[in-house]
C-alpha atoms as a PDB file:
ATOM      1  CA  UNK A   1     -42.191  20.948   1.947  1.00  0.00           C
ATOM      2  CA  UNK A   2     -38.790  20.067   0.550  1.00  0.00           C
ATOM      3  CA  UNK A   3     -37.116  17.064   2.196  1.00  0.00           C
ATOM      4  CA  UNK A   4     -34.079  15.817   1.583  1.00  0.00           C
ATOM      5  CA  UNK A   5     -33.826  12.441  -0.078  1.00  0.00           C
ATOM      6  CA  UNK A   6     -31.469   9.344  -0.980  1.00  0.00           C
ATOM      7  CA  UNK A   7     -28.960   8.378   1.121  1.00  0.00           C
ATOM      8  CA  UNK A   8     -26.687  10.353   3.328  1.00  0.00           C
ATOM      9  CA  UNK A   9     -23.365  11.350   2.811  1.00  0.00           C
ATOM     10  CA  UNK A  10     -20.899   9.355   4.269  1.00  0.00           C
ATOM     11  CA  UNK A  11     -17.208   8.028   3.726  1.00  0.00           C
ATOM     12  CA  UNK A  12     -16.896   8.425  -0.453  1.00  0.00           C
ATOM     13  CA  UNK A  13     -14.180   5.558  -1.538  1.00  0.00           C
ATOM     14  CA  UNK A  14     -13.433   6.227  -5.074  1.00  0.00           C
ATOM     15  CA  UNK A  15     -13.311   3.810  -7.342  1.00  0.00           C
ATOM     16  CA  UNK A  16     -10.018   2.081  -7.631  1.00  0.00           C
ATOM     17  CA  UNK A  17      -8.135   2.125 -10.983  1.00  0.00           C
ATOM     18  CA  UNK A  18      -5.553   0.201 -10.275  1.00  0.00           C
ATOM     19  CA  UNK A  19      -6.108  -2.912  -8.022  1.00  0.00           C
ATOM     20  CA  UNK A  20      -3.376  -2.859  -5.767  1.00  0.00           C
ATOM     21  CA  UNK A  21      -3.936   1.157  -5.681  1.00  0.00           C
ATOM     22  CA  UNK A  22      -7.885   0.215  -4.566  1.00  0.00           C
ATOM     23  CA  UNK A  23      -6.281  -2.095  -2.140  1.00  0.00           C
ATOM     24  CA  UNK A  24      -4.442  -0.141  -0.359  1.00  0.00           C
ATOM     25  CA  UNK A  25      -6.550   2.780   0.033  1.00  0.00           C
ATOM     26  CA  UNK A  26      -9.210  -0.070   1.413  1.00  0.00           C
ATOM     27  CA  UNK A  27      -6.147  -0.741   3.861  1.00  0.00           C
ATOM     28  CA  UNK A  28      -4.998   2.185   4.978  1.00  0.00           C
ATOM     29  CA  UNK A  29      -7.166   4.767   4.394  1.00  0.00           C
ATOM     30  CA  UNK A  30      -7.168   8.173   2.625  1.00  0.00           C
ATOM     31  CA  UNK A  31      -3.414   8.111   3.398  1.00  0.00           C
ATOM     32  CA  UNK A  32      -3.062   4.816   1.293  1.00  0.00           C
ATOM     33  CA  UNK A  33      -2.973   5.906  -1.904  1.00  0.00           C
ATOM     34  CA  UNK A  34      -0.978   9.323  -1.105  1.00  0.00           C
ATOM     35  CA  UNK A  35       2.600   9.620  -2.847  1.00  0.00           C
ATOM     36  CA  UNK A  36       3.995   9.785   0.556  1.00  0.00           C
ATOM     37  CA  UNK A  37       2.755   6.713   1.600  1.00  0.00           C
ATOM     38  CA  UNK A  38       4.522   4.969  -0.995  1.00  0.00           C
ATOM     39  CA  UNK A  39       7.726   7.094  -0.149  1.00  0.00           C
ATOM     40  CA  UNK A  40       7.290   5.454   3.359  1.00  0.00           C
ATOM     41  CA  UNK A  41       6.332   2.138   2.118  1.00  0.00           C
ATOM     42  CA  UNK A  42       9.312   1.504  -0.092  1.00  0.00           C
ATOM     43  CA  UNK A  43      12.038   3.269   1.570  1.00  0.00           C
ATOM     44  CA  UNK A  44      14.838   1.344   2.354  1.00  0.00           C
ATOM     45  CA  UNK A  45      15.638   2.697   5.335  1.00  0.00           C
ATOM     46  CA  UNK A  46      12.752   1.873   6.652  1.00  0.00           C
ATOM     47  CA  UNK A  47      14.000  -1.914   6.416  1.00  0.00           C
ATOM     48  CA  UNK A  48      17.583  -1.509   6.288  1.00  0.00           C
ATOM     49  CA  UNK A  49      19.045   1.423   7.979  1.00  0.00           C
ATOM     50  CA  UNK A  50      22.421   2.528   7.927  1.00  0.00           C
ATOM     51  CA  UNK A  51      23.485   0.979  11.642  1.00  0.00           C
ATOM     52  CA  UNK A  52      21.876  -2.280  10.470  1.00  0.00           C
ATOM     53  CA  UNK A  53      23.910  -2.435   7.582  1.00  0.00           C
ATOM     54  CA  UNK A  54      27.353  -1.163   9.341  1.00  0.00           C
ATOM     55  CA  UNK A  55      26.498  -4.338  11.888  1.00  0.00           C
ATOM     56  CA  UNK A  56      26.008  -7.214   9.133  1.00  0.00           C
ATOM     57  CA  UNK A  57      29.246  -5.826   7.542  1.00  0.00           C
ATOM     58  CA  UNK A  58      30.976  -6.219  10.619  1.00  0.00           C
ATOM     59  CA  UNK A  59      29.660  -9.446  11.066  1.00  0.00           C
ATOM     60  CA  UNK A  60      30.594 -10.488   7.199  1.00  0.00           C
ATOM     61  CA  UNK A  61      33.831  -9.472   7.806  1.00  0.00           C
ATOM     62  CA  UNK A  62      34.294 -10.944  10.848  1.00  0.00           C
ATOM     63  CA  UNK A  63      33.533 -14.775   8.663  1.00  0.00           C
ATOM     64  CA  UNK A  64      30.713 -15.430  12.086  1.00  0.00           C
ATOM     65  CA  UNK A  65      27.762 -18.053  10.968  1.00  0.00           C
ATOM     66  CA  UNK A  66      25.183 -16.595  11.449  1.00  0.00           C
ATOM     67  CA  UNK A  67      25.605 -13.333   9.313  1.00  0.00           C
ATOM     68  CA  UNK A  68      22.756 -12.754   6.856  1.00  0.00           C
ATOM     69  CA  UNK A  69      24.364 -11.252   4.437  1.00  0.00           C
ATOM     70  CA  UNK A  70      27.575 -11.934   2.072  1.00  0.00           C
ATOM     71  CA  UNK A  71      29.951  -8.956   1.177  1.00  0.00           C
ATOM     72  CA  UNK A  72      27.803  -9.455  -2.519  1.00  0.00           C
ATOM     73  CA  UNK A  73      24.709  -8.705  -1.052  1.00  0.00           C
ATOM     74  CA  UNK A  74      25.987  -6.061   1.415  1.00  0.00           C
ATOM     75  CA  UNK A  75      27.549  -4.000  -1.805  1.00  0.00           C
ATOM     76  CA  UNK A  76      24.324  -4.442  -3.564  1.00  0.00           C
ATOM     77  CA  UNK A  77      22.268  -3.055  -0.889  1.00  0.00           C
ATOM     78  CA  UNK A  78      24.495  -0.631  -0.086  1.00  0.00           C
ATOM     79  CA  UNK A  79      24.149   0.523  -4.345  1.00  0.00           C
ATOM     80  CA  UNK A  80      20.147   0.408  -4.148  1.00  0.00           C
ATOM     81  CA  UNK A  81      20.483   2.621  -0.960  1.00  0.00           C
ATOM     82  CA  UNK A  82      22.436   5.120  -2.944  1.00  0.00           C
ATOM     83  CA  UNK A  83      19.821   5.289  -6.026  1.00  0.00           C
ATOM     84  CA  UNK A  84      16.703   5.521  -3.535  1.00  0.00           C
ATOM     85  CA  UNK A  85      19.281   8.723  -1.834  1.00  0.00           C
ATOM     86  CA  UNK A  86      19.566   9.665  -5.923  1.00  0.00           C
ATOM     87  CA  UNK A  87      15.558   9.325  -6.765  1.00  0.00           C
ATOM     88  CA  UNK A  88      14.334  10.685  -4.063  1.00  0.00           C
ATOM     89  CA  UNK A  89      16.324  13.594  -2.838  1.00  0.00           C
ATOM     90  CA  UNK A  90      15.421  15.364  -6.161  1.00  0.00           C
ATOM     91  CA  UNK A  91      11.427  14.746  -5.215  1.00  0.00           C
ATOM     92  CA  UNK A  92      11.837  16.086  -1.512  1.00  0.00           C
ATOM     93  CA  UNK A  93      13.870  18.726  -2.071  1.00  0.00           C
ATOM     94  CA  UNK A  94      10.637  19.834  -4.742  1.00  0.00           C
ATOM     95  CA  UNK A  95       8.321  19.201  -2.478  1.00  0.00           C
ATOM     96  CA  UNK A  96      10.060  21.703   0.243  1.00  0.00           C
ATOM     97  CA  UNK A  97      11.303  24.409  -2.787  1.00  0.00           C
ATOM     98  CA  UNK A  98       7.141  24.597  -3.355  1.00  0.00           C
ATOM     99  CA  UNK A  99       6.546  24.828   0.302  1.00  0.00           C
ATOM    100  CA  UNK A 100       3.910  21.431   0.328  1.00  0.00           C
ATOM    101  CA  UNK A 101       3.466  20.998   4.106  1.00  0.00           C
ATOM    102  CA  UNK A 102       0.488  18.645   3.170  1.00  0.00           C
ATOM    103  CA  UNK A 103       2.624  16.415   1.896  1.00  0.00           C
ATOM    104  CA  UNK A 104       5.025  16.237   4.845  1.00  0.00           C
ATOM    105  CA  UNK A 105       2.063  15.977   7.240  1.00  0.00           C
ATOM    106  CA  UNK A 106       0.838  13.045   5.062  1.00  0.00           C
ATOM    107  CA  UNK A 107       4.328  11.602   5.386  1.00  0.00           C
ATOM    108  CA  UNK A 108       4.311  12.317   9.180  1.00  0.00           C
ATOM    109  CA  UNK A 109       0.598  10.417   9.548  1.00  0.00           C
ATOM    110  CA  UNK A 110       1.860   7.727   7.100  1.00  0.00           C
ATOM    111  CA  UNK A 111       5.325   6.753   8.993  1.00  0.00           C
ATOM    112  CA  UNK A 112       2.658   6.539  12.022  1.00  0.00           C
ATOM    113  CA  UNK A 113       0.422   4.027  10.742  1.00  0.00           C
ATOM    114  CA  UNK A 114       3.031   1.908   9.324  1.00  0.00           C
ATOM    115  CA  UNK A 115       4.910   2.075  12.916  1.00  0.00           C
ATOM    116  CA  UNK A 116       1.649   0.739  14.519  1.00  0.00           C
ATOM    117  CA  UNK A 117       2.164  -2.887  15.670  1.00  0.00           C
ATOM    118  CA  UNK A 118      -1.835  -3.772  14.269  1.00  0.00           C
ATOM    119  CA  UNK A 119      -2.756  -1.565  11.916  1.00  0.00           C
ATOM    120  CA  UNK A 120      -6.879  -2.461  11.385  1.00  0.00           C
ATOM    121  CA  UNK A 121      -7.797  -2.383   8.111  1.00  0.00           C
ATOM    122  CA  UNK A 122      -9.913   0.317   7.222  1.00  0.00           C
ATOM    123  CA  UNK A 123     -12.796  -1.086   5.017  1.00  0.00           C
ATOM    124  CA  UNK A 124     -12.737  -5.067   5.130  1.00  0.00           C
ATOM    125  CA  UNK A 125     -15.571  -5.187   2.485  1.00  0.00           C
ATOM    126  CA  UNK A 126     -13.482  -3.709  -0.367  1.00  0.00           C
ATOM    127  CA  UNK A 127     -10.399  -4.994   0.623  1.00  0.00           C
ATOM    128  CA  UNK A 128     -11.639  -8.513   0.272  1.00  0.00           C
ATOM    129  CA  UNK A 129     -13.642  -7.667  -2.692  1.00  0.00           C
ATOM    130  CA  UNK A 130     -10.198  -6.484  -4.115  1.00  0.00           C
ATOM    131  CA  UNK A 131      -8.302  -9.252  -2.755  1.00  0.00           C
ATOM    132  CA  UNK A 132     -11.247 -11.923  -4.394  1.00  0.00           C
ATOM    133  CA  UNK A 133     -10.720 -10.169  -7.851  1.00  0.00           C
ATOM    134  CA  UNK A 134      -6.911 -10.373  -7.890  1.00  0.00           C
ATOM    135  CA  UNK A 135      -7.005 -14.117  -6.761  1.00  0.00           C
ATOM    136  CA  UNK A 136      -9.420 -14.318  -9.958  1.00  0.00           C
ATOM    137  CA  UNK A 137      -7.320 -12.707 -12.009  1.00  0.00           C
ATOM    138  CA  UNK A 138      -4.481 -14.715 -10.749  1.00  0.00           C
ATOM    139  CA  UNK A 139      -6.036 -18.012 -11.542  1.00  0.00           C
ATOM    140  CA  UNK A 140      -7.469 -17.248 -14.229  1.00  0.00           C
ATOM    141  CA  UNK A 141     -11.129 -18.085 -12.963  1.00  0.00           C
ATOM    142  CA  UNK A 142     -14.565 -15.355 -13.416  1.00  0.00           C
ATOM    143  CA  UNK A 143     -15.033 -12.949 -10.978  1.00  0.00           C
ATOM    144  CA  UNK A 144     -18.817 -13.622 -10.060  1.00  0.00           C
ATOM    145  CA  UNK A 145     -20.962 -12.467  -7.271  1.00  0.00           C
ATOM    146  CA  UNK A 146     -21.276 -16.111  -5.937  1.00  0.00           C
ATOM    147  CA  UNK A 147     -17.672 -16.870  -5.681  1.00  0.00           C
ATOM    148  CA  UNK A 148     -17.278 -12.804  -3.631  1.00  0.00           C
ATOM    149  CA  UNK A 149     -20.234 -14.710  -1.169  1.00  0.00           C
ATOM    150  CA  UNK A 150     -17.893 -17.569  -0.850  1.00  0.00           C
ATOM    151  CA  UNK A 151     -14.545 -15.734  -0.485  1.00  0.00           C
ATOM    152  CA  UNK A 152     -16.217 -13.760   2.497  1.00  0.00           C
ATOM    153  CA  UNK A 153     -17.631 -16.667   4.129  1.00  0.00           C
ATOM    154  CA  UNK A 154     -13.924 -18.033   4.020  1.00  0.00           C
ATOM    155  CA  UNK A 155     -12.771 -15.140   5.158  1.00  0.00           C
ATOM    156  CA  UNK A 156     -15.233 -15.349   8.514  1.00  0.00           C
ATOM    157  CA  UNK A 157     -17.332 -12.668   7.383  1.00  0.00           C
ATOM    158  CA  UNK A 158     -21.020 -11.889   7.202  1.00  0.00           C
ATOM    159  CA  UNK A 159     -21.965  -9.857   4.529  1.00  0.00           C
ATOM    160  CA  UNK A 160     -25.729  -9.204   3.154  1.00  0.00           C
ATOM    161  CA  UNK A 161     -26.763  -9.192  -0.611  1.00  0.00           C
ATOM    162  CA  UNK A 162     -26.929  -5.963  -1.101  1.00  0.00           C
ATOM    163  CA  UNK A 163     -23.547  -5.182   0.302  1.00  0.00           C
ATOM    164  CA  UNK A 164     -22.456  -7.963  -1.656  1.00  0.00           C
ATOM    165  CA  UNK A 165     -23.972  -6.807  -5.013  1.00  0.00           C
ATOM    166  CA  UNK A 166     -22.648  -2.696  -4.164  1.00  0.00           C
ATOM    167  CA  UNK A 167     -18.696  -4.750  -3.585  1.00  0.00           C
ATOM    168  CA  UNK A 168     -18.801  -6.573  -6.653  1.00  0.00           C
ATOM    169  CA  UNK A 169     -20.064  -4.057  -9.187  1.00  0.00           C
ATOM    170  CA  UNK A 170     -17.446  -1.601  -6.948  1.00  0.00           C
ATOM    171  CA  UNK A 171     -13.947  -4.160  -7.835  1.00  0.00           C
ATOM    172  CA  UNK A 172     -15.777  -5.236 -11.509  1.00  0.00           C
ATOM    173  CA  UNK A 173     -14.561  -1.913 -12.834  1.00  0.00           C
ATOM    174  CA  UNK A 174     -10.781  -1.972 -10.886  1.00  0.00           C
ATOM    175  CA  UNK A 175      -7.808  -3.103 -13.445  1.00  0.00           C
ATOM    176  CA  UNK A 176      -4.809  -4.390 -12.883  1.00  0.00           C
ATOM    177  CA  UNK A 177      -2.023  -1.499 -13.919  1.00  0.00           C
ATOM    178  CA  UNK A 178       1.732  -1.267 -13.309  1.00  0.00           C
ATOM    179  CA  UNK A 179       2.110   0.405  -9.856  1.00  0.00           C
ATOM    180  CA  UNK A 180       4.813   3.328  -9.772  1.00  0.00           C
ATOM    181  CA  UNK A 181       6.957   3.148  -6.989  1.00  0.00           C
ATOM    182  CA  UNK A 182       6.621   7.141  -6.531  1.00  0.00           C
ATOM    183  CA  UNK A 183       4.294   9.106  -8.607  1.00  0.00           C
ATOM    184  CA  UNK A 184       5.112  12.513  -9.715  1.00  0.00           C
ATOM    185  CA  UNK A 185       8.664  12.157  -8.699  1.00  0.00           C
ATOM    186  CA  UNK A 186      10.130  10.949 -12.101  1.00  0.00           C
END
């Protein structure tokens, strides 16, 4: 009789290269580490759009107090808006000419998440696992197995020892690598 053995399949997180790329695919998800969740993440728009900025230049003009930004600042931001327009035009306009509608259904499901008020992290264990290692590297203190323990207990967490052992030997491996603002674009 042939059974089958080991351990079901389940949710498969692959092991992070990059740190903050391993961080926030613990975050967020599958959609996490997809190029149009950076798009979403670092748009400017997202932060700044174009009626915000036509209101603090009225307000800079108009000399009031309690304008945030100084005509410097306002032509700055108004020169990084025009070289995101610049970057990424070229990378959409791609992504239609090939027909991806993955992508823009990825960029439809990542605007989502980051428009939720509380967005729940998606796997707590190897985000702070992640987080742990990073603070290590940081400082400049070992990443060991009893300080992981500690930084969950910190963290208000209850973890076993085998979870524990699976989470460290899971971040050992993760580097720390320049993140690019949009992959395949450039």
């Amino acid at each position: 009789m042939n059974r089958k053995r080991g351990r079901r399949p389940g949710k498969v997180y692959p092991q992070p290269d990059n740190i903050f790329e391993g961080i926030w695919n613990a975050h967020w998800g599958k959609i996490g580490t997809s190029e149009a969740m950076l798009i979403a993440m670092f748009c400017p728009y997202r932060l700044w759009g174009p009626r915000k900025l036509a209101l603090w230049e009225k307000e800079a003009l108009k000399g009031l107090p309690r304008a945030p930004w100084s005509k410097k600042l306002l032509k700055q931001l108004g020169r990084r808006l025009e070289k995101w327009d610049c970057e990424i035009g070229p990378c959409i306009g791609r992504k239609i000419a090939t027909g991806d509608y993955q992508f823009f259904h990825q960029l439809g499901a990542a605007v989502e998440e980051l428009a939720k008020e509380e967005p729940q992290a998606h796997s707590l264990n190897r985000l702070f696992a992640l987080e742990y290692k990073l603070l290590c590297l940081t400082v400049g203190q070992p990443f060991t197995v009893k300080g992981l323990g500690n930084f969950y207990g910190q963290r208000g967490h209850r973890i076993d020892s085998s979870t524990l052992s699976k989470m460290y030997h899971w971040a050992r491996l993760a580097k720390v690598r320049k993140l690019r603002a949009i992959p395949g674009c450039y």
